[in-house]
PDB file of N, CA and C in Angstrom:
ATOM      1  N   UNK A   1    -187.251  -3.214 -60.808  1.00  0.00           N
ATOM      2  CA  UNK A   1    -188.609  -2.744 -61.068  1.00  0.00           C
ATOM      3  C   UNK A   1    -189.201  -3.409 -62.310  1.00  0.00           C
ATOM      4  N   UNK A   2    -188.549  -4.703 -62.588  1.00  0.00           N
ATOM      5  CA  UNK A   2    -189.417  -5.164 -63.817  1.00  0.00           C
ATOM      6  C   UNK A   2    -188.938  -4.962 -65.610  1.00  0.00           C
ATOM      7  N   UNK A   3    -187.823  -4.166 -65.054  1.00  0.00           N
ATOM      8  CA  UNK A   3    -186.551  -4.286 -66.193  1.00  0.00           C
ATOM      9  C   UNK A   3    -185.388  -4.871 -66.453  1.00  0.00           C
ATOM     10  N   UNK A   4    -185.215  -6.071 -67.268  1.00  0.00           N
ATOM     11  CA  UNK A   4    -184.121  -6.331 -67.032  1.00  0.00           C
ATOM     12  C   UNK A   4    -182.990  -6.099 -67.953  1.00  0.00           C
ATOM     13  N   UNK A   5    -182.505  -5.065 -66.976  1.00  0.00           N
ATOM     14  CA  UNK A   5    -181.322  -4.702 -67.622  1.00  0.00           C
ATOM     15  C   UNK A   5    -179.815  -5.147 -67.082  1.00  0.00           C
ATOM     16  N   UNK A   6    -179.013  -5.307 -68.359  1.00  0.00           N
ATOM     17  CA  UNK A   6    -177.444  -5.904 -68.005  1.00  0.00           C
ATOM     18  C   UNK A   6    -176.637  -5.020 -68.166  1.00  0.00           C
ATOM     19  N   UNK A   7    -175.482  -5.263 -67.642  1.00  0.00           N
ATOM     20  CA  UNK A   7    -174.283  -4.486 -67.869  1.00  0.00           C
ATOM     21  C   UNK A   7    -172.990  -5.734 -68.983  1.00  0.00           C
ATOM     22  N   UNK A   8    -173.672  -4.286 -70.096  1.00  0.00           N
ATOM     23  CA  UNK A   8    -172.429  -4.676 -71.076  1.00  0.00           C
ATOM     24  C   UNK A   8    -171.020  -4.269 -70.965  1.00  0.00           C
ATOM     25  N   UNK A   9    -169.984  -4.865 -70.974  1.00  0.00           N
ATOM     26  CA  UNK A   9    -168.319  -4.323 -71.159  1.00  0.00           C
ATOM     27  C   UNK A   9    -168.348  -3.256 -72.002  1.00  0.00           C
ATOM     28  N   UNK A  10    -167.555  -2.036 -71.231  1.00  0.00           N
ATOM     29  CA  UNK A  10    -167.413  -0.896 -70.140  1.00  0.00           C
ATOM     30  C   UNK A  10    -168.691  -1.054 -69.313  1.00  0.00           C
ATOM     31  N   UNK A  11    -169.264  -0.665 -70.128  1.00  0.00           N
ATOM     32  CA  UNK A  11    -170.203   0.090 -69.607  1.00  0.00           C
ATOM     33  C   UNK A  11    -171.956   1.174 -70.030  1.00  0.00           C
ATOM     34  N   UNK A  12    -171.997  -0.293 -70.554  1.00  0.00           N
ATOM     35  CA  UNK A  12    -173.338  -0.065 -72.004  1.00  0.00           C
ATOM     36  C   UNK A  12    -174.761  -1.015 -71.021  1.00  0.00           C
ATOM     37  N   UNK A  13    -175.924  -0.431 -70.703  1.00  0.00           N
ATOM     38  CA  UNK A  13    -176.535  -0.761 -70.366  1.00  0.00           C
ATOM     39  C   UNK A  13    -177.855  -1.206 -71.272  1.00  0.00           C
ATOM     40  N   UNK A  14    -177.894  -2.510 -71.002  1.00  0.00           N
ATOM     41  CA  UNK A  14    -178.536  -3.220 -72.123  1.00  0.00           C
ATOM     42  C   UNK A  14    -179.747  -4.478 -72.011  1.00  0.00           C
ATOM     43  N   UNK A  15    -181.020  -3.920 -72.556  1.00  0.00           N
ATOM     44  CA  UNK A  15    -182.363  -4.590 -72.503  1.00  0.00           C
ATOM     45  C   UNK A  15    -182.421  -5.834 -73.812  1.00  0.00           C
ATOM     46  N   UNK A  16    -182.704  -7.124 -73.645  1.00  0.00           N
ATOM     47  CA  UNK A  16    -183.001  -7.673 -74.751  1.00  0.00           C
ATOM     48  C   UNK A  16    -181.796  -7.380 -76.085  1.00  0.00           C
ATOM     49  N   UNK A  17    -180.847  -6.947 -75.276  1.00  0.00           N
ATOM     50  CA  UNK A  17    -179.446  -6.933 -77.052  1.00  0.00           C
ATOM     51  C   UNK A  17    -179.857  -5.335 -77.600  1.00  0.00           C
ATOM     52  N   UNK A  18    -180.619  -4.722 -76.869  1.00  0.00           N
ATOM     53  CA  UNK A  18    -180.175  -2.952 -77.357  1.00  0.00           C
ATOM     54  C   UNK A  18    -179.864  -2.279 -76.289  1.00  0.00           C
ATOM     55  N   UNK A  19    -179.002  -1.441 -76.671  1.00  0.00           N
ATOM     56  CA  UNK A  19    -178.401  -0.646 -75.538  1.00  0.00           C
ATOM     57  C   UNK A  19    -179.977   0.301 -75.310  1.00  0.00           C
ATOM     58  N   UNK A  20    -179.610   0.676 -73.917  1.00  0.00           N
ATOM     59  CA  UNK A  20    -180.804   1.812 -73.407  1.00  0.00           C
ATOM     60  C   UNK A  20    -180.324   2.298 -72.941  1.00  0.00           C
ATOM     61  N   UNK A  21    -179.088   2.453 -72.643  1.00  0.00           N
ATOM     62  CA  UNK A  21    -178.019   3.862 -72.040  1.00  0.00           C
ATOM     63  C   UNK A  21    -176.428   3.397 -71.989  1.00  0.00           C
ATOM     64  N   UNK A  22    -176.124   3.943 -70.980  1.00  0.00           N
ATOM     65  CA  UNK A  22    -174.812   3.638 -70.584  1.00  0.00           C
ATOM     66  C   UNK A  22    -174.626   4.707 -68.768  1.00  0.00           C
ATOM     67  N   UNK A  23    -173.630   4.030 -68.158  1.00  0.00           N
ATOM     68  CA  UNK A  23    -172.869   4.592 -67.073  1.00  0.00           C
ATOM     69  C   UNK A  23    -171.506   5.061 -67.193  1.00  0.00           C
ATOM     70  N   UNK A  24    -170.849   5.902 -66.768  1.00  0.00           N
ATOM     71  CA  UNK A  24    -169.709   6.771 -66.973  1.00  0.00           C
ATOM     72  C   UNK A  24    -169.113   7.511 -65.461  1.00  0.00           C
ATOM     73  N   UNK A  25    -168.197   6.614 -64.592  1.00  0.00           N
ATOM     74  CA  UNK A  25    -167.832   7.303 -64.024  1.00  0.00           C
ATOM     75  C   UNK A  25    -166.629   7.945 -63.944  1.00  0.00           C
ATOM     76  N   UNK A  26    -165.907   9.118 -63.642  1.00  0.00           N
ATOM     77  CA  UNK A  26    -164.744   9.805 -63.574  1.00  0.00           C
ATOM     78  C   UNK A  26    -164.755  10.684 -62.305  1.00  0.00           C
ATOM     79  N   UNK A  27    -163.036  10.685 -61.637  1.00  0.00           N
ATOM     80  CA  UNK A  27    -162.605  11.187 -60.820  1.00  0.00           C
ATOM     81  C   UNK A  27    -161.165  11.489 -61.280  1.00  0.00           C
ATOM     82  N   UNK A  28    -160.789  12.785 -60.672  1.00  0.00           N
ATOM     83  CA  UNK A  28    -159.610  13.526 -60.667  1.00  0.00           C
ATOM     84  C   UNK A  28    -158.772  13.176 -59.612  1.00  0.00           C
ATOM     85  N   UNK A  29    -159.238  12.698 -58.501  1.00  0.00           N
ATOM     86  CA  UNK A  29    -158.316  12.091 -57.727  1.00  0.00           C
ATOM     87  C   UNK A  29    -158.046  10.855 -57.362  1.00  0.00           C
ATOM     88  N   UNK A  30    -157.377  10.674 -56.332  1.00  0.00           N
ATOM     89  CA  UNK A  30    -156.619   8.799 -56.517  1.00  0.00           C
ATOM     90  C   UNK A  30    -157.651   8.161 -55.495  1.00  0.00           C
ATOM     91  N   UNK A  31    -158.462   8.944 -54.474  1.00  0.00           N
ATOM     92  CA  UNK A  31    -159.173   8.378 -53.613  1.00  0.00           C
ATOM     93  C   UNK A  31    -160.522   8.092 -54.298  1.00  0.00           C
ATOM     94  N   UNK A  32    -160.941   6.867 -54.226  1.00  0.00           N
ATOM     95  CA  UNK A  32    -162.350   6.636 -55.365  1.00  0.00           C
ATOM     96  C   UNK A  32    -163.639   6.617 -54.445  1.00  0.00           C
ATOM     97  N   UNK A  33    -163.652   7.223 -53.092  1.00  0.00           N
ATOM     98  CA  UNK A  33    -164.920   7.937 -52.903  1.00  0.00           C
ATOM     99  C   UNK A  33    -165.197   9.504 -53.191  1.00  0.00           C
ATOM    100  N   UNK A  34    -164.357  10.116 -54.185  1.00  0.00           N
ATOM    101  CA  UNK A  34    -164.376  11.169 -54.951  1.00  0.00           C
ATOM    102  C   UNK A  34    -164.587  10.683 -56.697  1.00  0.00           C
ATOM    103  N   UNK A  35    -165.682  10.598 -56.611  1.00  0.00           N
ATOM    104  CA  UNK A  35    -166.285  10.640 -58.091  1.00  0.00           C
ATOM    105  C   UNK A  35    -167.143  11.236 -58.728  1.00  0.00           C
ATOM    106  N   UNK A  36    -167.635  11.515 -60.052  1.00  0.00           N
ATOM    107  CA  UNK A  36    -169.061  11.935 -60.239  1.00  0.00           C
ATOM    108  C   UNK A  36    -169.245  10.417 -61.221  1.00  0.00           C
ATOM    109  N   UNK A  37    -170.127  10.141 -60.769  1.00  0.00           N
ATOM    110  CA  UNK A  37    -171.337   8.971 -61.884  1.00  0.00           C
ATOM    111  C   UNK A  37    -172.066   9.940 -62.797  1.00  0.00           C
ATOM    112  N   UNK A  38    -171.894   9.229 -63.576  1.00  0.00           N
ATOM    113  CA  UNK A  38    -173.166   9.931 -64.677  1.00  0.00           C
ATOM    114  C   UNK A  38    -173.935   8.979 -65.523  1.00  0.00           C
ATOM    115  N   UNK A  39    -175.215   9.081 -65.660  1.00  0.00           N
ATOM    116  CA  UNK A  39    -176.209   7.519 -66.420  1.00  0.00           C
ATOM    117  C   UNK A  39    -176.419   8.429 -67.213  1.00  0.00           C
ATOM    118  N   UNK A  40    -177.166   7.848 -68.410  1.00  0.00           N
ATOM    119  CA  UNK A  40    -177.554   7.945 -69.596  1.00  0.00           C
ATOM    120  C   UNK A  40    -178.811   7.443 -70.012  1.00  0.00           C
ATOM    121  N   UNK A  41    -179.961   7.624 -69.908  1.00  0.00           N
ATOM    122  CA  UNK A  41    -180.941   6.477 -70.165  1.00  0.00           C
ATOM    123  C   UNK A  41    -181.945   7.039 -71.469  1.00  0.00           C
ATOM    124  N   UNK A  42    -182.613   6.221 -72.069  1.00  0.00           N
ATOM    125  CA  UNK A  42    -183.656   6.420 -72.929  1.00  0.00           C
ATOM    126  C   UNK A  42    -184.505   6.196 -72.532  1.00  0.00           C
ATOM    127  N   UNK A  43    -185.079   6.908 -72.225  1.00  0.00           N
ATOM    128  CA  UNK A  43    -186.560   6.922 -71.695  1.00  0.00           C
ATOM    129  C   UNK A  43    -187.490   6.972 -72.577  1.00  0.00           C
ATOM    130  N   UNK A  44    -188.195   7.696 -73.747  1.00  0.00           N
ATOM    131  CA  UNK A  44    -189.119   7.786 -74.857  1.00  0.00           C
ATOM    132  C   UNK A  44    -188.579   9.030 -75.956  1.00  0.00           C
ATOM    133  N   UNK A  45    -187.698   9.156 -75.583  1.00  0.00           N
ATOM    134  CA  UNK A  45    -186.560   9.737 -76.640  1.00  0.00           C
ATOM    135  C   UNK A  45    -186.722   9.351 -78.023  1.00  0.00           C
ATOM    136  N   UNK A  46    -186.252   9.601 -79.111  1.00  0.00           N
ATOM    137  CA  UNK A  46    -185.711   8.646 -80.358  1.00  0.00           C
ATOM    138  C   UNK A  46    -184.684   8.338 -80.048  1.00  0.00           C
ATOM    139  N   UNK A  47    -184.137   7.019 -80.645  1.00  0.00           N
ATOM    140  CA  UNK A  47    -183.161   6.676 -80.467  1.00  0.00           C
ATOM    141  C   UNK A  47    -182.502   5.822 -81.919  1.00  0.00           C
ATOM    142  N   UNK A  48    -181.223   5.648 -81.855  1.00  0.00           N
ATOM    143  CA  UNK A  48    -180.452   4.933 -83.260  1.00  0.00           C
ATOM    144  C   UNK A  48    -180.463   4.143 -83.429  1.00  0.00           C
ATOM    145  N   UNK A  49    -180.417   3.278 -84.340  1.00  0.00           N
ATOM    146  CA  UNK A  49    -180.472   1.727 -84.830  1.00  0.00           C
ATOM    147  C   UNK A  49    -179.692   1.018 -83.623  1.00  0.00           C
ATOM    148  N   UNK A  50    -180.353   0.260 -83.571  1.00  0.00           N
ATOM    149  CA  UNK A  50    -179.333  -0.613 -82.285  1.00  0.00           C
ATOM    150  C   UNK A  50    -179.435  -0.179 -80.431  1.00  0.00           C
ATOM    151  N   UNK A  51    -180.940   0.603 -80.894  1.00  0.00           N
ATOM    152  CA  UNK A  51    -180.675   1.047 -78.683  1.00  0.00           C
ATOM    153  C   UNK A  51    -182.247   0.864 -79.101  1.00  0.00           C
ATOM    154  N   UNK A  52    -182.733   1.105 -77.812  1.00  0.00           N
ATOM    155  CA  UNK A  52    -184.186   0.887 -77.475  1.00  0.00           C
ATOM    156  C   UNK A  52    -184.763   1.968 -76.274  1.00  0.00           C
ATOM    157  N   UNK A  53    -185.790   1.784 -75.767  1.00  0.00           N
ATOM    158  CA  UNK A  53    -186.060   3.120 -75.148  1.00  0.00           C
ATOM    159  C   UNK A  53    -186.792   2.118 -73.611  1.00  0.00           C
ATOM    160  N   UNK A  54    -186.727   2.819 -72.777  1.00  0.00           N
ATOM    161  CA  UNK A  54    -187.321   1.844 -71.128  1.00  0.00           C
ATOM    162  C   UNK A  54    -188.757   1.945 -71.716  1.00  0.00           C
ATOM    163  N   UNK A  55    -189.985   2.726 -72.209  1.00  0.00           N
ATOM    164  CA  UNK A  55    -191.001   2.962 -72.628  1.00  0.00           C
ATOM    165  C   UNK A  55    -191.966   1.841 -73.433  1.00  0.00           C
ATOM    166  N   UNK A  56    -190.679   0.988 -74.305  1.00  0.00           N
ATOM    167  CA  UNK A  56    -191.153   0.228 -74.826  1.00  0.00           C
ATOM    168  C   UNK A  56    -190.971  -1.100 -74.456  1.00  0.00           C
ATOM    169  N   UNK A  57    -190.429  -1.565 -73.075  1.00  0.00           N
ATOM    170  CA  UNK A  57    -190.962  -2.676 -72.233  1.00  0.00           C
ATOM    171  C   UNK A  57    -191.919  -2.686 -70.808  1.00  0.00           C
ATOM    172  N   UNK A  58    -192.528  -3.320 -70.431  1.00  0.00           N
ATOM    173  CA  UNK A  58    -193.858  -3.276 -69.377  1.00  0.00           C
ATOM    174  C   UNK A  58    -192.532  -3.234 -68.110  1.00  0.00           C
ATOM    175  N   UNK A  59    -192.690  -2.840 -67.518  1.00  0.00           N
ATOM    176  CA  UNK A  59    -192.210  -2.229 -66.512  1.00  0.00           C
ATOM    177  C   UNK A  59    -193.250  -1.481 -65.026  1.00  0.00           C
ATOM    178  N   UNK A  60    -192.896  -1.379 -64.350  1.00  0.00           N
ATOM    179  CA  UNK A  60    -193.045  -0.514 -62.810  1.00  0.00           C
ATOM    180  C   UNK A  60    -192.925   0.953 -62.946  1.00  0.00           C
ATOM    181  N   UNK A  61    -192.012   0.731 -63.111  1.00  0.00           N
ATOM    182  CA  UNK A  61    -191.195   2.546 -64.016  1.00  0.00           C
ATOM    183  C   UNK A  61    -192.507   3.432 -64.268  1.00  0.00           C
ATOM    184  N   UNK A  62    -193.545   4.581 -63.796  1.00  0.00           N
ATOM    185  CA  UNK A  62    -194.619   5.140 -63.773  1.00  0.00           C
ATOM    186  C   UNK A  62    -193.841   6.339 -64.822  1.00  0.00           C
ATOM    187  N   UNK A  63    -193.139   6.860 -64.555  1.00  0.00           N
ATOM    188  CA  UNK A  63    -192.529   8.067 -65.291  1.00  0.00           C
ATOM    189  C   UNK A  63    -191.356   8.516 -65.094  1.00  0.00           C
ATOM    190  N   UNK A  64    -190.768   9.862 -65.808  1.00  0.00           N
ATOM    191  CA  UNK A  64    -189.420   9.873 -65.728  1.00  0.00           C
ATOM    192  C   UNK A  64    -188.598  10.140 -64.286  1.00  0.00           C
ATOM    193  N   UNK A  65    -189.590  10.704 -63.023  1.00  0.00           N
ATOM    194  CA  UNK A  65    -189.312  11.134 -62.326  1.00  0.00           C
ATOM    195  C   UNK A  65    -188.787  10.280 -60.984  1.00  0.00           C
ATOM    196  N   UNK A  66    -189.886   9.248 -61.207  1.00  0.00           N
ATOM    197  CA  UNK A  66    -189.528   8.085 -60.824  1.00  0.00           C
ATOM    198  C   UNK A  66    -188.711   7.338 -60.775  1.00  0.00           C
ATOM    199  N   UNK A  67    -188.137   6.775 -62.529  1.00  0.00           N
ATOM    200  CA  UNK A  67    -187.203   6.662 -63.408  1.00  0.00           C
ATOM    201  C   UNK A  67    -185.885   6.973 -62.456  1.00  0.00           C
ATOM    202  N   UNK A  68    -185.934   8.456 -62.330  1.00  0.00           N
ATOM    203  CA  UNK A  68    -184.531   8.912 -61.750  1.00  0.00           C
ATOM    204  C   UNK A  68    -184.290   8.625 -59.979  1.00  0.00           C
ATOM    205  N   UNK A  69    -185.641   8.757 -59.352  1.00  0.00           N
ATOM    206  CA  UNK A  69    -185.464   8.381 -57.759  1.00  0.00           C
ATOM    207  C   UNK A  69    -185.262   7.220 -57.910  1.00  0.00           C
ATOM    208  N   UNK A  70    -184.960   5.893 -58.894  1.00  0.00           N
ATOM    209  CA  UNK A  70    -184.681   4.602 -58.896  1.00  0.00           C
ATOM    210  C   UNK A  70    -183.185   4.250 -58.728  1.00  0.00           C
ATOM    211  N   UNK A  71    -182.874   5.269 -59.944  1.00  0.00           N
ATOM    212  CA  UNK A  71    -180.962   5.555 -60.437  1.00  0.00           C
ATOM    213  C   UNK A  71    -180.497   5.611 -59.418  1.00  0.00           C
ATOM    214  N   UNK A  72    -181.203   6.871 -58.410  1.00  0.00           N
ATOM    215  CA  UNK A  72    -180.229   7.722 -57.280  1.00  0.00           C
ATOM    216  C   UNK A  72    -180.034   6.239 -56.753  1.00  0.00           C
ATOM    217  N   UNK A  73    -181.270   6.010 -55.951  1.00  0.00           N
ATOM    218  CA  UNK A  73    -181.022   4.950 -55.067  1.00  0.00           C
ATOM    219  C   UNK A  73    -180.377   3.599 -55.171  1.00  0.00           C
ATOM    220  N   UNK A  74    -180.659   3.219 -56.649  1.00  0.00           N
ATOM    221  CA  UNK A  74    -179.484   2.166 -56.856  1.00  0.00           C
ATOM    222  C   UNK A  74    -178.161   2.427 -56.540  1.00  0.00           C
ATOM    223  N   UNK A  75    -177.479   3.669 -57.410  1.00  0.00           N
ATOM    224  CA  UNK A  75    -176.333   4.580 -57.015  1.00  0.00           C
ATOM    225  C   UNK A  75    -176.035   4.343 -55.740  1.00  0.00           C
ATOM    226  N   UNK A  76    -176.955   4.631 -54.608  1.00  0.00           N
ATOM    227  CA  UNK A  76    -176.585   4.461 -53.584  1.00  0.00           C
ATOM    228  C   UNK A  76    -176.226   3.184 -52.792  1.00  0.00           C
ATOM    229  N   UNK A  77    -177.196   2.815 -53.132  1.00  0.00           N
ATOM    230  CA  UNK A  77    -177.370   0.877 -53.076  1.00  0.00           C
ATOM    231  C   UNK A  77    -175.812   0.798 -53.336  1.00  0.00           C
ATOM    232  N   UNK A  78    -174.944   0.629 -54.760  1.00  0.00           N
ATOM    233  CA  UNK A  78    -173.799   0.618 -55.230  1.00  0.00           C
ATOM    234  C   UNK A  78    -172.583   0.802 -53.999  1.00  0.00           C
ATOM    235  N   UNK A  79    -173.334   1.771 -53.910  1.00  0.00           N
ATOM    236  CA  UNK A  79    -171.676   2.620 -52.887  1.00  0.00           C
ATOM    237  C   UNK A  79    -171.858   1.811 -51.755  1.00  0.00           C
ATOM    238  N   UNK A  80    -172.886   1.781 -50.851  1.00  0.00           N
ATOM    239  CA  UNK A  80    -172.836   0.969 -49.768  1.00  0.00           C
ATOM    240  C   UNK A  80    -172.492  -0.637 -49.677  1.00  0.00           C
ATOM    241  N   UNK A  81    -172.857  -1.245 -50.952  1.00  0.00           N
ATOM    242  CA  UNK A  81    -172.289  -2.533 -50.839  1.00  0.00           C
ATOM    243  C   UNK A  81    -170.627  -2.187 -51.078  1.00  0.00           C
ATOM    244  N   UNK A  82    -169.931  -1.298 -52.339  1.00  0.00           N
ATOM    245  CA  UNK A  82    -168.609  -1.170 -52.510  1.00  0.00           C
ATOM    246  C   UNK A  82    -168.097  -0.984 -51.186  1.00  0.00           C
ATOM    247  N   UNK A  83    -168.693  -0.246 -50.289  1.00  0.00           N
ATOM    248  CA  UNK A  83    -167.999  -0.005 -48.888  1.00  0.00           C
ATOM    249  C   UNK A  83    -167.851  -1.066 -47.688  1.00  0.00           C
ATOM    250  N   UNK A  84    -169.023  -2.015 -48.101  1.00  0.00           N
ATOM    251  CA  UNK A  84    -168.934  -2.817 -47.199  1.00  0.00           C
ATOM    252  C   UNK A  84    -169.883  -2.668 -46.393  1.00  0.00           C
ATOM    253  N   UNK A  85    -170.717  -1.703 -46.289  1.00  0.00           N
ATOM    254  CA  UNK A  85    -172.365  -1.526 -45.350  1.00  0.00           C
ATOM    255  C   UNK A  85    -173.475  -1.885 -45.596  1.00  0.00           C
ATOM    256  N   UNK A  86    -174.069  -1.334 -45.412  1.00  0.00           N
ATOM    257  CA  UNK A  86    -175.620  -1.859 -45.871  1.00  0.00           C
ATOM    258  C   UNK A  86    -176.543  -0.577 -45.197  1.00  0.00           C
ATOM    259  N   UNK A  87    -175.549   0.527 -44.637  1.00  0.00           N
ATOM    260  CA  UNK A  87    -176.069   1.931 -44.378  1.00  0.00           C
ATOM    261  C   UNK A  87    -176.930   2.588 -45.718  1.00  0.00           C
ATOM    262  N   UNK A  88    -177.170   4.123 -44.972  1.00  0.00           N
ATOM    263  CA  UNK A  88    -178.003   4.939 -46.115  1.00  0.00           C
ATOM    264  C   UNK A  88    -176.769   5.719 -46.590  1.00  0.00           C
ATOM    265  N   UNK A  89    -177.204   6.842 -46.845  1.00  0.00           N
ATOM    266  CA  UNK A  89    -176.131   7.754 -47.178  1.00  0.00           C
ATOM    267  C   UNK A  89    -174.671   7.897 -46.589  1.00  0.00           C
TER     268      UNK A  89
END
């Protein structure tokens, strides 16, 4: 959508050399289509020396709500290529 964001080692998601979140996934069991994902993002938050906020680059991104129907669906995007499809849910 007009952001470009990278994936830093783990797992630090990063605009222009500041972090703007991070991803975190964990599972209790050995089968890894049992997980929870969890993102992190700055949206217009404050934030600490060294991160930045999605707000303050031109972007697509209309608002936070948006913002998050983007995540899901990437998320999903994710799983279906890891699986090998190109299905929905």
């Amino acid at each position: 959508m007009g952001l470009p964001v990278n994936v830093k080692w783990p797992n630090d998601l990063v605009v222009a050399g500041q972090k703007l979140g991070g991803i975190l996934v964990e599972s209790r069991s050995s089968d890894p289509q049992f997980a929870v994902v969890g993102i992190g993002l700055n949206w217009a938050n404050p934030v600490p020396p060294g991160a930045t906020r999605a707000v303050e680059f031109p972007s697509r991104v209309v608002d936070l709500p948006h913002l998050a129907a983007l995540v899901v669906q990437g998320i999903w995007q994710g799983r279906s290529r890891w699986r090998g499809d190109r299905g929905g849910c």
